[in-house]
Protein backbone atom coordinates (compact mmCIF):
# COMPACT_ATOMS: atom_id res chain seq x y z
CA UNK A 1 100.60 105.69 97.39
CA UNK A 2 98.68 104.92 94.37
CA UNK A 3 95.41 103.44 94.32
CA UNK A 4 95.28 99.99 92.03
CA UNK A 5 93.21 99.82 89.07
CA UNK A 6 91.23 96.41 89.34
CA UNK A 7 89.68 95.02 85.89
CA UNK A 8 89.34 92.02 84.59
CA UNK A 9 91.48 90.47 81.87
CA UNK A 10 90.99 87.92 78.91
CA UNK A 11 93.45 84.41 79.58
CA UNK A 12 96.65 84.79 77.75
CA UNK A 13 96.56 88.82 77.26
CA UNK A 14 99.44 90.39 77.72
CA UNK A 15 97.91 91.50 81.36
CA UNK A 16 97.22 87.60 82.05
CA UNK A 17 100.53 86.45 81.17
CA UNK A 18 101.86 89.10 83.54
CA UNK A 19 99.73 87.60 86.52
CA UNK A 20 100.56 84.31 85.14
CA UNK A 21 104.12 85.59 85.74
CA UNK A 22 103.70 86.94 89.20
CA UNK A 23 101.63 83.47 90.47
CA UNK A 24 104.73 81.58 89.34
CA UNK A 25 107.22 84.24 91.33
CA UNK A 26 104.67 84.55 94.54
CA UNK A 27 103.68 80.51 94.37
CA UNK A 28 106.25 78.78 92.80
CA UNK A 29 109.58 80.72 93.86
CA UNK A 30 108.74 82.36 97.21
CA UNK A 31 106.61 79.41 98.39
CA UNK A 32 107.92 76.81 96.98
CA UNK A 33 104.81 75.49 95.25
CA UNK A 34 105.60 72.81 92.73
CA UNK A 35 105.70 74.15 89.36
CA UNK A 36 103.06 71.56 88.03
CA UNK A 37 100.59 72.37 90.35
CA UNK A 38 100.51 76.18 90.04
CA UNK A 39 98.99 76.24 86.70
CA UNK A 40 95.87 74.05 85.96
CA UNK A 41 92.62 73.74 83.41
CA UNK A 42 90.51 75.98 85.93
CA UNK A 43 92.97 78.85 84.23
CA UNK A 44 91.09 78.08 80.71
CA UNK A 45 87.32 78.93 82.22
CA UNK A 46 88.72 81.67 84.79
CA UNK A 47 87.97 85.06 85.61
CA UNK A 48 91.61 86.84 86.54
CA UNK A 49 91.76 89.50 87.94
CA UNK A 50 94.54 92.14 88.03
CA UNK A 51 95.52 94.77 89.67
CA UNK A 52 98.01 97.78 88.44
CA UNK A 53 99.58 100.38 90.52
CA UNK A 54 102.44 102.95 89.77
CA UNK A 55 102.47 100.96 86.18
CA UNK A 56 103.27 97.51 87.20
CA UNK A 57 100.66 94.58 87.40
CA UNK A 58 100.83 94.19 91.54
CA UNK A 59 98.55 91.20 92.41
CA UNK A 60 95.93 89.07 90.69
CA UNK A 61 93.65 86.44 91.63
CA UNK A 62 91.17 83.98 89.57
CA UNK A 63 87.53 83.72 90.05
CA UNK A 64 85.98 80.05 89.31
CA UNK A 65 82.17 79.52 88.48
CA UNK A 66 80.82 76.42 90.40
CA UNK A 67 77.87 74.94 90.91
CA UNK A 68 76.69 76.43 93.89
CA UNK A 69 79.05 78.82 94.51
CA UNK A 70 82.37 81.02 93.33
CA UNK A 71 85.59 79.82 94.11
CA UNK A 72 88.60 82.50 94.22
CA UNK A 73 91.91 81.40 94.02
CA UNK A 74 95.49 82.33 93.09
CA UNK A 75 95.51 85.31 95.33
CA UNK A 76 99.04 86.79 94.85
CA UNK A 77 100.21 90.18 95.69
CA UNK A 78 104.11 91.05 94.47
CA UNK A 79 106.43 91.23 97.30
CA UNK A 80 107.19 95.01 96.78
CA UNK A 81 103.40 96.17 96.68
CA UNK A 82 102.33 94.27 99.85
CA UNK A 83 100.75 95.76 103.03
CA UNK A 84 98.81 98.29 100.58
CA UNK A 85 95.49 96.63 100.57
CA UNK A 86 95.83 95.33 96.98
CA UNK A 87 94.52 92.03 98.09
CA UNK A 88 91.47 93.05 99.80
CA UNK A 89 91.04 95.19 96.65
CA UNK A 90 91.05 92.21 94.27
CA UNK A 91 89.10 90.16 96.99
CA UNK A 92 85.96 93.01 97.19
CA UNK A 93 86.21 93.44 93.47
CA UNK A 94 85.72 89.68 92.53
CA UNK A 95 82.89 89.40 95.01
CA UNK A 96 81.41 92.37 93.87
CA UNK A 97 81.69 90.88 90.15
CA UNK A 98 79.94 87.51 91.01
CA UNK A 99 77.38 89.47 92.86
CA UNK A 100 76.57 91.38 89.77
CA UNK A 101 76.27 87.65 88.19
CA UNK A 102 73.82 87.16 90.52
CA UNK A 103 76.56 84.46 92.40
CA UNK A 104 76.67 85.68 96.30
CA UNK A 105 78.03 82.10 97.66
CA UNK A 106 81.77 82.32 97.74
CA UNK A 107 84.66 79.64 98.64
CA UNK A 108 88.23 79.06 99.02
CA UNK A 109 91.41 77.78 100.44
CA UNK A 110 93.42 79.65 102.29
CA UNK A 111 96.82 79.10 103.83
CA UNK A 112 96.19 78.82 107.25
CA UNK A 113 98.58 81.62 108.03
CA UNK A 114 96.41 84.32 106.01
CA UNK A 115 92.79 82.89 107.50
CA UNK A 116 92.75 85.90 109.55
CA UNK A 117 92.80 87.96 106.34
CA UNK A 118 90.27 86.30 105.16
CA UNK A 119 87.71 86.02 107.85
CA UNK A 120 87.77 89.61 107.85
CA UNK A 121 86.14 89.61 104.39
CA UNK A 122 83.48 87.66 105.69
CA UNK A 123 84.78 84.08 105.06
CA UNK A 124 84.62 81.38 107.55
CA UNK A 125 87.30 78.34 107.86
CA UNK A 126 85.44 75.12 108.28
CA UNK A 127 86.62 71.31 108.26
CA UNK A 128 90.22 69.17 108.95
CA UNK A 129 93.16 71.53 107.75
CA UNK A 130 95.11 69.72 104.96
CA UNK A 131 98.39 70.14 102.76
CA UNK A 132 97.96 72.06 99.45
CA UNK A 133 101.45 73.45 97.64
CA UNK A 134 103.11 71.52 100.38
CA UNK A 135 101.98 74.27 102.72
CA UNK A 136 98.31 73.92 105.57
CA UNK A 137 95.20 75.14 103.88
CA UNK A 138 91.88 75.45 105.63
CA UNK A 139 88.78 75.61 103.47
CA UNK A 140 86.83 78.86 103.92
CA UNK A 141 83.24 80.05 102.67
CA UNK A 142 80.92 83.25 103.07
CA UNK A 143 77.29 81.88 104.29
């Protein structure tokens, strides 16, 4: 099994589009996400992330400069690279990023079914759960 290259890529490179195209296949076709809500203005100030194994872009996530934190989002992994620790790749190489920005506060949303993952990194679910995509979310931060 190959080990994924994480980098960063520029919005609308031929890498982007690529995640672009997975988000829409992971979100929009296997979950059901509506298609309007999948892509937004936070894509224009991003940081995506991709990863490549065995020549194929296999997961990607976005990394969002706030205020008092960084917000990671978009965390998709294609169906046929799954169970290979891509995600957790992507996750410790965004954090490690920000970190290097000087940025050590970190916060998302995660389906509540993938919390688990999640709080494994370090995160921590906090708050009502609510409907995001038509599917539970819990908010989640590292302290």
């Amino acid at each position: 099994m190959a080990v994924p290259i994480i980098m960063t890529v520029p919005v609308f490179s031929t890498l982007c589009n690529a995640a672009f195209t997975l988000r829409r296949q992971v979100f929009v076709w296997e979950q059901h996400v509506p298609p309007e809500e999948e892509l937004d203005a936070d894509d224009l100030t991003a940081t995506h992330f991709v990863a490549v194994s065995e020549g194929e872009v296999a997961g990607t996530l976005r990394l969002i400069e706030r205020a008092d934190d960084m917000k990671i989002g978009r965390v998709a992994v294609h169906p046929a690279f799954r169970s290979r620790g891509i995600a957790k790749a992507m996750m410790l190489a965004a954090m490690a990023h920000a970190k290097a920005l000087g940025c050590d506060r970190f916060y998302l949303t995660a389906q509540t079914d993938k919390v688990q993952f999640y709080e494994r990194l370090g995160y921590v679910a906090y708050g009502e759960e609510f409907t995001d995509g038509g599917m539970p979310h819990l908010a989640m931060k590292t302290y």
